[in-house]
N, C-alpha and C. Protein backbone atom coordinates (compact mmCIF):
# COMPACT_ATOMS: atom_id res chain seq x y z
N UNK A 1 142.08 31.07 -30.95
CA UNK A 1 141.92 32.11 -31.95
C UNK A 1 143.25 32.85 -32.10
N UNK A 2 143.66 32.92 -33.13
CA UNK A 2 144.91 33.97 -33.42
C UNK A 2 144.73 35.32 -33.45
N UNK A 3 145.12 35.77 -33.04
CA UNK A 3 144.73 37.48 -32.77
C UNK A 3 146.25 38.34 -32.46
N UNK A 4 146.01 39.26 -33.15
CA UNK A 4 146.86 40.20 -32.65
C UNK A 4 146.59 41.61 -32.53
N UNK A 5 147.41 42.52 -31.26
CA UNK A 5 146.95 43.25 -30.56
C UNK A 5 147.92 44.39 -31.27
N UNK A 6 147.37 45.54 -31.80
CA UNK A 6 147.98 46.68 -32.50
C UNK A 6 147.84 47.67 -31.42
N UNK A 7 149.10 48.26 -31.72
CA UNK A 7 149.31 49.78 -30.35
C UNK A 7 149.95 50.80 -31.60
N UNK A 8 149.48 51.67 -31.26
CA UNK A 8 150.14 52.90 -32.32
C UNK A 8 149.65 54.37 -31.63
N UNK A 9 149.73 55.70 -32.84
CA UNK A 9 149.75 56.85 -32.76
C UNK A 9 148.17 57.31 -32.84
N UNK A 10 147.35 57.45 -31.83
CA UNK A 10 146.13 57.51 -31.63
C UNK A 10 145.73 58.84 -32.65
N UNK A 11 146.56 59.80 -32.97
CA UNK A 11 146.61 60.71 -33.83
C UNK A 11 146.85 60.87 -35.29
N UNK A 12 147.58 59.97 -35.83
CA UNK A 12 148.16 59.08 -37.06
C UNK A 12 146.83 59.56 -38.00
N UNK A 13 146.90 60.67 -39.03
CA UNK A 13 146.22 60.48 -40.36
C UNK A 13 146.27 59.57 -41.11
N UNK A 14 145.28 59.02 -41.80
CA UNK A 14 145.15 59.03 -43.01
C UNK A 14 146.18 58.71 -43.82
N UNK A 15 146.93 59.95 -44.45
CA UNK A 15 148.01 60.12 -45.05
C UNK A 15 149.34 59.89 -44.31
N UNK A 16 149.69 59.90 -43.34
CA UNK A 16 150.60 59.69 -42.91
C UNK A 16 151.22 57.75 -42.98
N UNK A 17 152.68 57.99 -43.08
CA UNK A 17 153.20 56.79 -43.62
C UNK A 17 153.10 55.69 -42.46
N UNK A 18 152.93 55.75 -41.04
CA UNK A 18 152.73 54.96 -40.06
C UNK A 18 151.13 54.94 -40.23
N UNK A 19 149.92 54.90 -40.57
CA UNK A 19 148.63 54.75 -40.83
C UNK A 19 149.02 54.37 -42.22
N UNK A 20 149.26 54.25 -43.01
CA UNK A 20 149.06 53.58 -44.50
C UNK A 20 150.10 52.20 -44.13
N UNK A 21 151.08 52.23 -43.17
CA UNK A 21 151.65 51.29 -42.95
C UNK A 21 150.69 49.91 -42.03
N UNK A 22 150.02 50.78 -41.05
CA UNK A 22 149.25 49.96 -40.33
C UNK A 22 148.34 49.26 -40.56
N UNK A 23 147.50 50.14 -41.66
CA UNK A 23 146.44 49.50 -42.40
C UNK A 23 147.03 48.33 -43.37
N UNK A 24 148.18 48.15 -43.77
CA UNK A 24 148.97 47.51 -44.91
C UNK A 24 148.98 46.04 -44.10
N UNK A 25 149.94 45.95 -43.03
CA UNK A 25 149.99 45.20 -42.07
C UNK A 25 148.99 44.39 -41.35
N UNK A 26 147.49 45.10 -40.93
CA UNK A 26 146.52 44.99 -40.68
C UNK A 26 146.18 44.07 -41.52
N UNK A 27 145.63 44.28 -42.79
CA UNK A 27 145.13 43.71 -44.03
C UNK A 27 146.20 42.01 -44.11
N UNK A 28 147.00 42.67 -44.28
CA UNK A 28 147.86 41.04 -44.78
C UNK A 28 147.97 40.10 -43.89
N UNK A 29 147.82 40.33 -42.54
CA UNK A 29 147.35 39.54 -41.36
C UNK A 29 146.10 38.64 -41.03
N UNK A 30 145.07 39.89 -40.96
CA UNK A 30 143.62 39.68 -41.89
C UNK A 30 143.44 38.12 -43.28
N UNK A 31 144.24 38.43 -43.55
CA UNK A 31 144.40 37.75 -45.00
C UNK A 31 144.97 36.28 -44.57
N UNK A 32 145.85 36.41 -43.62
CA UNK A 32 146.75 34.73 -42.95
C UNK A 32 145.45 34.59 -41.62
N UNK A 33 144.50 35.20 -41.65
CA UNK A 33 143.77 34.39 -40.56
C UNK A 33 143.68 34.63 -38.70
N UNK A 34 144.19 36.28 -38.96
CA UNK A 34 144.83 36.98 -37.65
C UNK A 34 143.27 38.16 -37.22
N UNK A 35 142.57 37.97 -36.39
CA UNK A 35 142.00 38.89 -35.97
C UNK A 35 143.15 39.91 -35.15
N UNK A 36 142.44 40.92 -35.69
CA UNK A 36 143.23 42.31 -35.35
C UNK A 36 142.23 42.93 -33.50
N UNK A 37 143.22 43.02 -32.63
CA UNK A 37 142.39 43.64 -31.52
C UNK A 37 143.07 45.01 -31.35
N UNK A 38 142.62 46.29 -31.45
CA UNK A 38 142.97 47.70 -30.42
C UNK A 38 142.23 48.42 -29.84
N UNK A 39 142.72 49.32 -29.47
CA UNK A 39 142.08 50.27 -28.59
C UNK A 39 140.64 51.01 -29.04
N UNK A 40 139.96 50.65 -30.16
CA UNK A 40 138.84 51.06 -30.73
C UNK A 40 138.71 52.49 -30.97
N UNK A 41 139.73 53.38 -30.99
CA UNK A 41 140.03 54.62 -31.28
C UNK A 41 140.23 55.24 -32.74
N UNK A 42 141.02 56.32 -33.12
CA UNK A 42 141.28 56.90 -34.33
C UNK A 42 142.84 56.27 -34.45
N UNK A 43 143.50 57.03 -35.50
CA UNK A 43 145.00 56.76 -36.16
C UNK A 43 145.26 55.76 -36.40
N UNK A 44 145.69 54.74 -35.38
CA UNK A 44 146.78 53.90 -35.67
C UNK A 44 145.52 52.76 -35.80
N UNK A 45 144.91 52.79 -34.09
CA UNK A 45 143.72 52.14 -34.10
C UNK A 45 142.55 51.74 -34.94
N UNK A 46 142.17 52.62 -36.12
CA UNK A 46 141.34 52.59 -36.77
C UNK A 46 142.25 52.21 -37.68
N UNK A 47 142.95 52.63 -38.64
CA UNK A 47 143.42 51.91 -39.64
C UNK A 47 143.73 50.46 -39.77
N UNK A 48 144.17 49.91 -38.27
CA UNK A 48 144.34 48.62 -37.91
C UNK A 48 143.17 47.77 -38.36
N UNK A 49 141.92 48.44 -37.79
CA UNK A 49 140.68 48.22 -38.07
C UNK A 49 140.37 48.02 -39.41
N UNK A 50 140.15 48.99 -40.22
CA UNK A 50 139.85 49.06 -41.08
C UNK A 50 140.66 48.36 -42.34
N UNK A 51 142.27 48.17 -41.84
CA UNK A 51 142.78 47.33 -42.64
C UNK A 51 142.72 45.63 -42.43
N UNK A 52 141.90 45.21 -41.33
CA UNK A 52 141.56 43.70 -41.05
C UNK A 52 140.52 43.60 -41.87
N UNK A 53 139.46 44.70 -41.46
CA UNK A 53 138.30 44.94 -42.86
C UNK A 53 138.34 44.36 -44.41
N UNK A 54 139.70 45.41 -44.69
CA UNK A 54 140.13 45.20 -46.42
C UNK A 54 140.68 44.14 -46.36
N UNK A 55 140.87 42.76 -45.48
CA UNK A 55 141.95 41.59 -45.66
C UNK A 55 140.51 40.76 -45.61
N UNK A 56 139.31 40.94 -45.26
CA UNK A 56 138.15 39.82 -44.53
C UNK A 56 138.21 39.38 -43.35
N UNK A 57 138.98 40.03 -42.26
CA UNK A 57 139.41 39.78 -41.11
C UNK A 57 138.00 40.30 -40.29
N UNK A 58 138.47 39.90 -38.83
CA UNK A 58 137.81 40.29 -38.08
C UNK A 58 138.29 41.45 -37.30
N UNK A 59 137.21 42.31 -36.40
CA UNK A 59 138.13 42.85 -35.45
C UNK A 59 137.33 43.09 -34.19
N UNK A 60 138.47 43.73 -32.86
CA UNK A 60 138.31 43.54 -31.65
C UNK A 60 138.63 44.87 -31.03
N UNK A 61 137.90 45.43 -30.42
CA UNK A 61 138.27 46.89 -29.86
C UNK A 61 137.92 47.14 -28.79
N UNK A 62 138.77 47.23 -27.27
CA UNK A 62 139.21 47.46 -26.22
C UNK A 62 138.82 49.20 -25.77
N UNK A 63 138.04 49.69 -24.88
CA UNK A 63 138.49 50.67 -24.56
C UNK A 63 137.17 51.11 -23.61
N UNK A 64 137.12 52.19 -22.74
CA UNK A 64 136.67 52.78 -22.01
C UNK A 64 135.82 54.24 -22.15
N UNK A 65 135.16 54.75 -20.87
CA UNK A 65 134.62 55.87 -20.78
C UNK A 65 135.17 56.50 -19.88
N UNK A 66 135.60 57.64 -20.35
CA UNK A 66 137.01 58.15 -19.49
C UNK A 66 136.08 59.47 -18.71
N UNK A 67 136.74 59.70 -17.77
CA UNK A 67 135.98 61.00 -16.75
C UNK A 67 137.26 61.15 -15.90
N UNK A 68 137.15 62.84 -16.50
CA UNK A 68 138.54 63.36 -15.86
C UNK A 68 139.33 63.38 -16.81
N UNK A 69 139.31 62.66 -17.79
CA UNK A 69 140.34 62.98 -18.37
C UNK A 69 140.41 63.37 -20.18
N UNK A 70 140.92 64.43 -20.09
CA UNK A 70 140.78 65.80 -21.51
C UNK A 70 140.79 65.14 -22.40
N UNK A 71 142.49 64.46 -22.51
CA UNK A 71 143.14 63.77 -23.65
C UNK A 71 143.02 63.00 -24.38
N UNK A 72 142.58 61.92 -23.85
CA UNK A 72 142.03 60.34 -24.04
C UNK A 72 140.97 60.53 -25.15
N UNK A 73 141.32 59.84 -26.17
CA UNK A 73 140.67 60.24 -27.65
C UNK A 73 139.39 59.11 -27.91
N UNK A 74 139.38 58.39 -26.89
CA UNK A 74 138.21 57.30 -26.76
C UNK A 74 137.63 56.50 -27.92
N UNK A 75 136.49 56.26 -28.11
CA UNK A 75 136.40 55.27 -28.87
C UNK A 75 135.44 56.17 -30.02
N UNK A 76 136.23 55.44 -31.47
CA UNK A 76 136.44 56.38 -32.25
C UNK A 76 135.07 55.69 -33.26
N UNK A 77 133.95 55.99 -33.76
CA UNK A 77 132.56 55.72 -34.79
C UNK A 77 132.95 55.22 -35.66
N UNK A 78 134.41 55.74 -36.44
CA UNK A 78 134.48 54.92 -37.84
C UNK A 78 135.46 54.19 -38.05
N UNK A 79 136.30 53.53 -36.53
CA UNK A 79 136.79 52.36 -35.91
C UNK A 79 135.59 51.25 -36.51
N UNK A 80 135.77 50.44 -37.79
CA UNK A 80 134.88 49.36 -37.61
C UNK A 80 135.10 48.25 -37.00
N UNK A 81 134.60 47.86 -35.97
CA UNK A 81 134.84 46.82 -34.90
C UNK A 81 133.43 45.82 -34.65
N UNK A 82 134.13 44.68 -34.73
CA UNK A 82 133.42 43.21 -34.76
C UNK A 82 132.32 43.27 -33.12
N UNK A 83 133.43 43.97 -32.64
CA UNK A 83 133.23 43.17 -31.05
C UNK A 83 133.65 44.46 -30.19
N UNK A 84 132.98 45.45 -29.57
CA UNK A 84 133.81 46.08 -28.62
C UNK A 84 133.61 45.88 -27.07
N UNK A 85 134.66 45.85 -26.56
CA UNK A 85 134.78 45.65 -24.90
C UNK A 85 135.05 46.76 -24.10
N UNK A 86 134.05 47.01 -23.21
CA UNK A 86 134.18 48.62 -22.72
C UNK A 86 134.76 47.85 -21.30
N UNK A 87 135.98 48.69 -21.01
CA UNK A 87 136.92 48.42 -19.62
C UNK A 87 136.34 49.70 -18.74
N UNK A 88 136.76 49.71 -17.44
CA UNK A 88 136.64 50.92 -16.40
C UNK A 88 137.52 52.00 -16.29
N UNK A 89 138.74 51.41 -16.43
CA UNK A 89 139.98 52.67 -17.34
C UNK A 89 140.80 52.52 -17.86
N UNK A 90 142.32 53.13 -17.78
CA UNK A 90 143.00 53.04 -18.74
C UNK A 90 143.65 51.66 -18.85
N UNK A 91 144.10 51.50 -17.18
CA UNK A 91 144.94 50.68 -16.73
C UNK A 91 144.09 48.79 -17.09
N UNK A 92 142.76 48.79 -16.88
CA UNK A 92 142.02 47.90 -17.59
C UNK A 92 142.23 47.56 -18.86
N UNK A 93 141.97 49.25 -19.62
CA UNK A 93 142.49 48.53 -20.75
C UNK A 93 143.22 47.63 -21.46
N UNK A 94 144.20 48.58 -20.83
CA UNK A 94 145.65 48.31 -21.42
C UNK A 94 145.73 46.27 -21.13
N UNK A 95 145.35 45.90 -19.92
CA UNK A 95 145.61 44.69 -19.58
C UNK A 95 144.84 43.68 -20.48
N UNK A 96 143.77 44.05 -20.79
CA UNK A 96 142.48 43.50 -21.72
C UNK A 96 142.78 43.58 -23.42
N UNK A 97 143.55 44.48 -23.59
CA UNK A 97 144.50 44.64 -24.86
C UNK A 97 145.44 43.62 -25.26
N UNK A 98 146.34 43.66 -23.91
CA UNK A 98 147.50 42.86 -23.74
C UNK A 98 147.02 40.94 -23.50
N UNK A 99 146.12 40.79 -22.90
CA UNK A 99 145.46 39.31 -22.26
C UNK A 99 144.63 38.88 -24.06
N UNK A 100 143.98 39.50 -24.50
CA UNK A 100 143.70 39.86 -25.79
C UNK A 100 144.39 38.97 -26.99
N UNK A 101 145.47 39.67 -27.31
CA UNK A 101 146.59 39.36 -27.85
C UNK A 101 147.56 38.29 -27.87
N UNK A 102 147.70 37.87 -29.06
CA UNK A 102 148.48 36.35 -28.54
C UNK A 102 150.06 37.00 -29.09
N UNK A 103 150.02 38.15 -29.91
CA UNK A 103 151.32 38.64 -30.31
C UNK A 103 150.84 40.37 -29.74
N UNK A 104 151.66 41.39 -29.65
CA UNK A 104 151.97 42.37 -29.74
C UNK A 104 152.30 42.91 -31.18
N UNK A 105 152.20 44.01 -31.49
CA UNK A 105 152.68 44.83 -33.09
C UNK A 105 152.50 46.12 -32.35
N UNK A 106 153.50 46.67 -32.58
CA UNK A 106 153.63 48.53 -32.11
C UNK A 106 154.18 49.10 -32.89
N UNK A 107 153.14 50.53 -33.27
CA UNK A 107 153.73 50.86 -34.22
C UNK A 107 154.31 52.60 -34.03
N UNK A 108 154.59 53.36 -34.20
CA UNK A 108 155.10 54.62 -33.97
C UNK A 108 153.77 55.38 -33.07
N UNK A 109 153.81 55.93 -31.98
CA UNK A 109 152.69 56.50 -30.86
C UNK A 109 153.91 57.34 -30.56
N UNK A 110 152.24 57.60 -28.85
CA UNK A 110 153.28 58.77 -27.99
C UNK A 110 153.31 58.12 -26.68
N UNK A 111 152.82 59.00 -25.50
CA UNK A 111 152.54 58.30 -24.26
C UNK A 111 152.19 57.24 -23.55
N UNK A 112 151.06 57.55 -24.59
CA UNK A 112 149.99 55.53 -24.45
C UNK A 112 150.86 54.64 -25.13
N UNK A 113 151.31 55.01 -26.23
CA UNK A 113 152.08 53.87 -26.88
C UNK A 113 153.26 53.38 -26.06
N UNK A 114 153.77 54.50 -25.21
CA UNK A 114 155.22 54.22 -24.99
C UNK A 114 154.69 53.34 -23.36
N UNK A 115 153.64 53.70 -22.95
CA UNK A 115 152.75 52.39 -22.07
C UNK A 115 152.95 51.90 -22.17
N UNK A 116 152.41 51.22 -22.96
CA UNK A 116 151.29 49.81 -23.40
C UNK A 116 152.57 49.15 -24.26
N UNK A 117 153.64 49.53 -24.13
CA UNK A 117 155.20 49.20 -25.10
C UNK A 117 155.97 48.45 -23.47
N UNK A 118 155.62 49.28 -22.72
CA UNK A 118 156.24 49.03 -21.22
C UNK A 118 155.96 47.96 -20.57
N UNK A 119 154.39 48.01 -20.64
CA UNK A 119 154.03 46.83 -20.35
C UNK A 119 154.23 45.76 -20.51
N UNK A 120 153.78 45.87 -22.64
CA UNK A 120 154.03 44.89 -23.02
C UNK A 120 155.31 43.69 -23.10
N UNK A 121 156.68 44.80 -23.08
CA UNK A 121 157.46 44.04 -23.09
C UNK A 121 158.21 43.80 -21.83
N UNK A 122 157.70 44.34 -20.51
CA UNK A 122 158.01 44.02 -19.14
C UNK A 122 157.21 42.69 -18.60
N UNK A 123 155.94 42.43 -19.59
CA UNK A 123 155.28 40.73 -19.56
C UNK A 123 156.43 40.24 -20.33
N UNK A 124 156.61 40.13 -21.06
CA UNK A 124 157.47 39.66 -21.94
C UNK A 124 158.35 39.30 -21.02
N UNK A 125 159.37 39.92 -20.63
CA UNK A 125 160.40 39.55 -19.65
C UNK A 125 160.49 39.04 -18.85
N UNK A 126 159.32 38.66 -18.03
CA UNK A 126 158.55 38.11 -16.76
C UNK A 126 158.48 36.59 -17.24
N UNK A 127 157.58 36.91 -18.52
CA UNK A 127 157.44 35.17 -19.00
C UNK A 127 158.19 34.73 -19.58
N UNK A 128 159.39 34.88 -19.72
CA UNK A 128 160.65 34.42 -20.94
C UNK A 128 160.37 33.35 -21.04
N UNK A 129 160.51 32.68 -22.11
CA UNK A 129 160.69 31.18 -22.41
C UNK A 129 159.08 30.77 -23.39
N UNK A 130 158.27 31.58 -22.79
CA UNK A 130 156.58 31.12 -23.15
C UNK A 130 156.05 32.84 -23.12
N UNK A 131 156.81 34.06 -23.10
CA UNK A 131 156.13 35.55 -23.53
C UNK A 131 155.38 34.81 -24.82
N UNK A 132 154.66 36.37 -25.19
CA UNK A 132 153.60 36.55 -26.31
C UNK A 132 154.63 37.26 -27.07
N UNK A 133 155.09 37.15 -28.94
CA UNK A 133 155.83 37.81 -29.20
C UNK A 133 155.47 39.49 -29.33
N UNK A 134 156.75 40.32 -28.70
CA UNK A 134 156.44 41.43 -29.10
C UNK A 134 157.59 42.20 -30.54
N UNK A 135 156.35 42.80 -31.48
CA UNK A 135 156.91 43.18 -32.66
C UNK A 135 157.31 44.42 -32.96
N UNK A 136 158.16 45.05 -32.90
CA UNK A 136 158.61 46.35 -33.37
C UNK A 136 158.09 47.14 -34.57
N UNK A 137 157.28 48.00 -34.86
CA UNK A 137 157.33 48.28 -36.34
C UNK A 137 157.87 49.47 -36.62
N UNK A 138 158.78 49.13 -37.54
CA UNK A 138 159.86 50.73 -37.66
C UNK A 138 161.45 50.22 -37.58
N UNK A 139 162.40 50.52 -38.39
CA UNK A 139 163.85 50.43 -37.94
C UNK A 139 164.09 51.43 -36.99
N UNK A 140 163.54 52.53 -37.02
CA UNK A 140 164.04 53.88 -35.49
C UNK A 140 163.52 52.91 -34.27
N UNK A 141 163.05 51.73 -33.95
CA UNK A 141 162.89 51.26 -32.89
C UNK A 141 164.26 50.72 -32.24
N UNK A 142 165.45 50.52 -33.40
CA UNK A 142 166.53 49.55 -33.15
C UNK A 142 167.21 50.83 -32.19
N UNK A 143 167.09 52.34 -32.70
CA UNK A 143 167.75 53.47 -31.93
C UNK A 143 167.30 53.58 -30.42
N UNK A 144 165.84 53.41 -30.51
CA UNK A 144 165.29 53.49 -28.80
C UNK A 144 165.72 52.23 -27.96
N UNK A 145 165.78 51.31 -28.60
CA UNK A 145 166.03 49.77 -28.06
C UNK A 145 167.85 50.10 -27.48
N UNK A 146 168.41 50.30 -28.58
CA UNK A 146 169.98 50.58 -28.23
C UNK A 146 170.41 51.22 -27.01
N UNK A 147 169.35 52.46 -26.89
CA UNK A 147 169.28 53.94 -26.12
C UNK A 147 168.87 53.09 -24.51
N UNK A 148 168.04 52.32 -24.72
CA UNK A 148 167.93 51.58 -23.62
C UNK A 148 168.68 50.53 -23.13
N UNK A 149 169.17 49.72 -23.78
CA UNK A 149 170.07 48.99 -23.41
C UNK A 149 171.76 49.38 -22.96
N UNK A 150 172.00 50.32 -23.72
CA UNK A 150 173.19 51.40 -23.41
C UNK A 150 173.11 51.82 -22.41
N UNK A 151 172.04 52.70 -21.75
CA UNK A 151 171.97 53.67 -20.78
C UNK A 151 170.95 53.24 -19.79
N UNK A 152 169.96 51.82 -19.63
CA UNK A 152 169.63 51.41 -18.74
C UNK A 152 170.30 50.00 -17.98
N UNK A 153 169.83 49.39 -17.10
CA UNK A 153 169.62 48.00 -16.38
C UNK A 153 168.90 47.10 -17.11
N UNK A 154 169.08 46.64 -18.20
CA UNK A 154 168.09 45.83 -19.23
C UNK A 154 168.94 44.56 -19.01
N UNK A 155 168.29 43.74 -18.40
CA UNK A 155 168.34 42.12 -18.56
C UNK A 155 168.69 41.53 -20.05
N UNK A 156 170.10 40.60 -19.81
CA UNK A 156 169.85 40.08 -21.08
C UNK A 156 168.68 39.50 -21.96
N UNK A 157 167.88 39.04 -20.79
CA UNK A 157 166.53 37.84 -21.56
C UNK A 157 165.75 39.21 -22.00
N UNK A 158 165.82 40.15 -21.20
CA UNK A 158 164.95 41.29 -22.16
C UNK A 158 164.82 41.40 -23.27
N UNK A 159 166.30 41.36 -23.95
CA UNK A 159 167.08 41.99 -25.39
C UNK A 159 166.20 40.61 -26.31
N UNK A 160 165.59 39.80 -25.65
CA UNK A 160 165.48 38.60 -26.59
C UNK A 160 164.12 38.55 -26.59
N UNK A 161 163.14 39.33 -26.17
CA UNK A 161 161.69 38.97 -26.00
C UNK A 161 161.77 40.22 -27.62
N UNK A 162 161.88 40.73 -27.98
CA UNK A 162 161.17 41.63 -29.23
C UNK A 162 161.89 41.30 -30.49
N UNK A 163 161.12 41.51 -31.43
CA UNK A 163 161.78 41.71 -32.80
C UNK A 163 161.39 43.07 -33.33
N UNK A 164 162.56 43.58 -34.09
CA UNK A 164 162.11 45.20 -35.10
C UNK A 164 161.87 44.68 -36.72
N UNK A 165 161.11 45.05 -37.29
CA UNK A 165 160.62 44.67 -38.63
C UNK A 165 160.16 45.92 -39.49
N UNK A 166 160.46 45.96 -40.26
CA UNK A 166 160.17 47.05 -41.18
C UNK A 166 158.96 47.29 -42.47
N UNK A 167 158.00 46.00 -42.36
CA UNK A 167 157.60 45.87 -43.57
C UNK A 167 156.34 45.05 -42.99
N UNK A 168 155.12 45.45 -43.86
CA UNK A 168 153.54 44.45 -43.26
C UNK A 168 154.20 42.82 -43.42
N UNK A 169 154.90 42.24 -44.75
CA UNK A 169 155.43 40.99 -44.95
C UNK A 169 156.46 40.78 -43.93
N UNK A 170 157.44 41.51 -42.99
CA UNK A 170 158.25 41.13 -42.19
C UNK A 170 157.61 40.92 -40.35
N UNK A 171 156.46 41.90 -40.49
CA UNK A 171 155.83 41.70 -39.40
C UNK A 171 154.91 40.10 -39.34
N UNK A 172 154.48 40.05 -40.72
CA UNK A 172 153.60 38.76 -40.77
C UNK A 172 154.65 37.35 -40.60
N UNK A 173 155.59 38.03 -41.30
CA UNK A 173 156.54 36.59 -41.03
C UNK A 173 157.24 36.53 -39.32
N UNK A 174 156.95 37.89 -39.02
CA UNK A 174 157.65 37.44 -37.74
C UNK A 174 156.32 37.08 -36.65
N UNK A 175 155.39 37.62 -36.82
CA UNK A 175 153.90 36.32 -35.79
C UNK A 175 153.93 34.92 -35.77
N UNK A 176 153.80 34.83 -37.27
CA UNK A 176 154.09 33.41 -38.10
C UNK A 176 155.12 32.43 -36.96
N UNK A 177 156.36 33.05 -37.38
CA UNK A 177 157.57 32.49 -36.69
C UNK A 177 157.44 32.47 -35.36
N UNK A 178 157.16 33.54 -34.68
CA UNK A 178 157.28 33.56 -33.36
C UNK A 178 155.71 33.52 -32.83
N UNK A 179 154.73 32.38 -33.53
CA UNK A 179 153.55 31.80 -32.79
C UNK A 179 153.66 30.69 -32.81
N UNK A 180 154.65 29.92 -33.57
CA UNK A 180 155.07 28.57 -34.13
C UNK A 180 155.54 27.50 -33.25
């Protein structure tokens, strides 16, 4: 099954240009035959959702019942989801997200995102040669990527597990390419 695993801004309106982007992306994926899997939440998550919806896609939503903890925006009612998988916590999740996924797509978040970004592309690095591709969405990713490679210990094979893409058609062409 082709699937891909969306990470974003659990907060992300509606109106905002990273949620009209996601849903955009979502949809045209949807449309090439890509079930969409996330965190079964609001913002980024639901639009993901809801834009596999508007393509005839399917979808897949990951997530938990949290105790203890305030923040965690959990699983969101008008997330429409095919299939949901309730994990034990975060750290489940996140792995069941990632195992999930045959590509990565990240799109502008905060904490969780900058996670589940860590993760994702620290598998990535681990499996060089046969990683899952991970996709950038946003050109300000090329600034954090730089910021890290400048001022950390980043492995060359690192620099080669991600792509940054700017556009639902540049993300689709880059799954495409890098599931091929």
């Amino acid at each position: 099954m082709k699937r891909v695993t969306i990470f974003g801004f659990a907060d992300a309106k509606p109106s905002s240009p990273e949620y009209r982007q996601a849903f955009s992306t979502s949809r045209l994926l949807a449309k090439h035959g890509f079930t969409i899997v996330d965190g079964g939440g609001p913002g980024i998550m639901q639009a993901a959702s809801k834009g596999a919806k508007a393509g005839g896609g399917k979808t897949i939503g990951v997530t938990f019942h949290p105790h203890d903890m305030p923040f965690f925006e959990g699983r969101d009612p008008a997330n429409p989801l095919d299939k949901v998988i309730i994990t034990k916590n975060y750290f489940e999740r996140t792995l069941k997200l990632l195992e999930l996924g045959k590509a990565y797509l990240i799109f502008n978040g905060g904490t969780g995102t900058v996670s589940e970004f860590g993760m994702a592309w620290g598998l990535a690095r681990l499996h060089f040669g046969h990683h899952r591709p991970l996709i950038l969405f946003g050109r300000w990713w090329q600034t954090i990527m730089h910021t890290f490679i400048k001022n950390m210990h980043i492995r060359p094979k690192a620099r080669q597990v991600y792509r940054v893409v700017d556009s639902p058609q540049g993300a689709l062409q880059a799954v495409e390419e890098l599931l091929s």
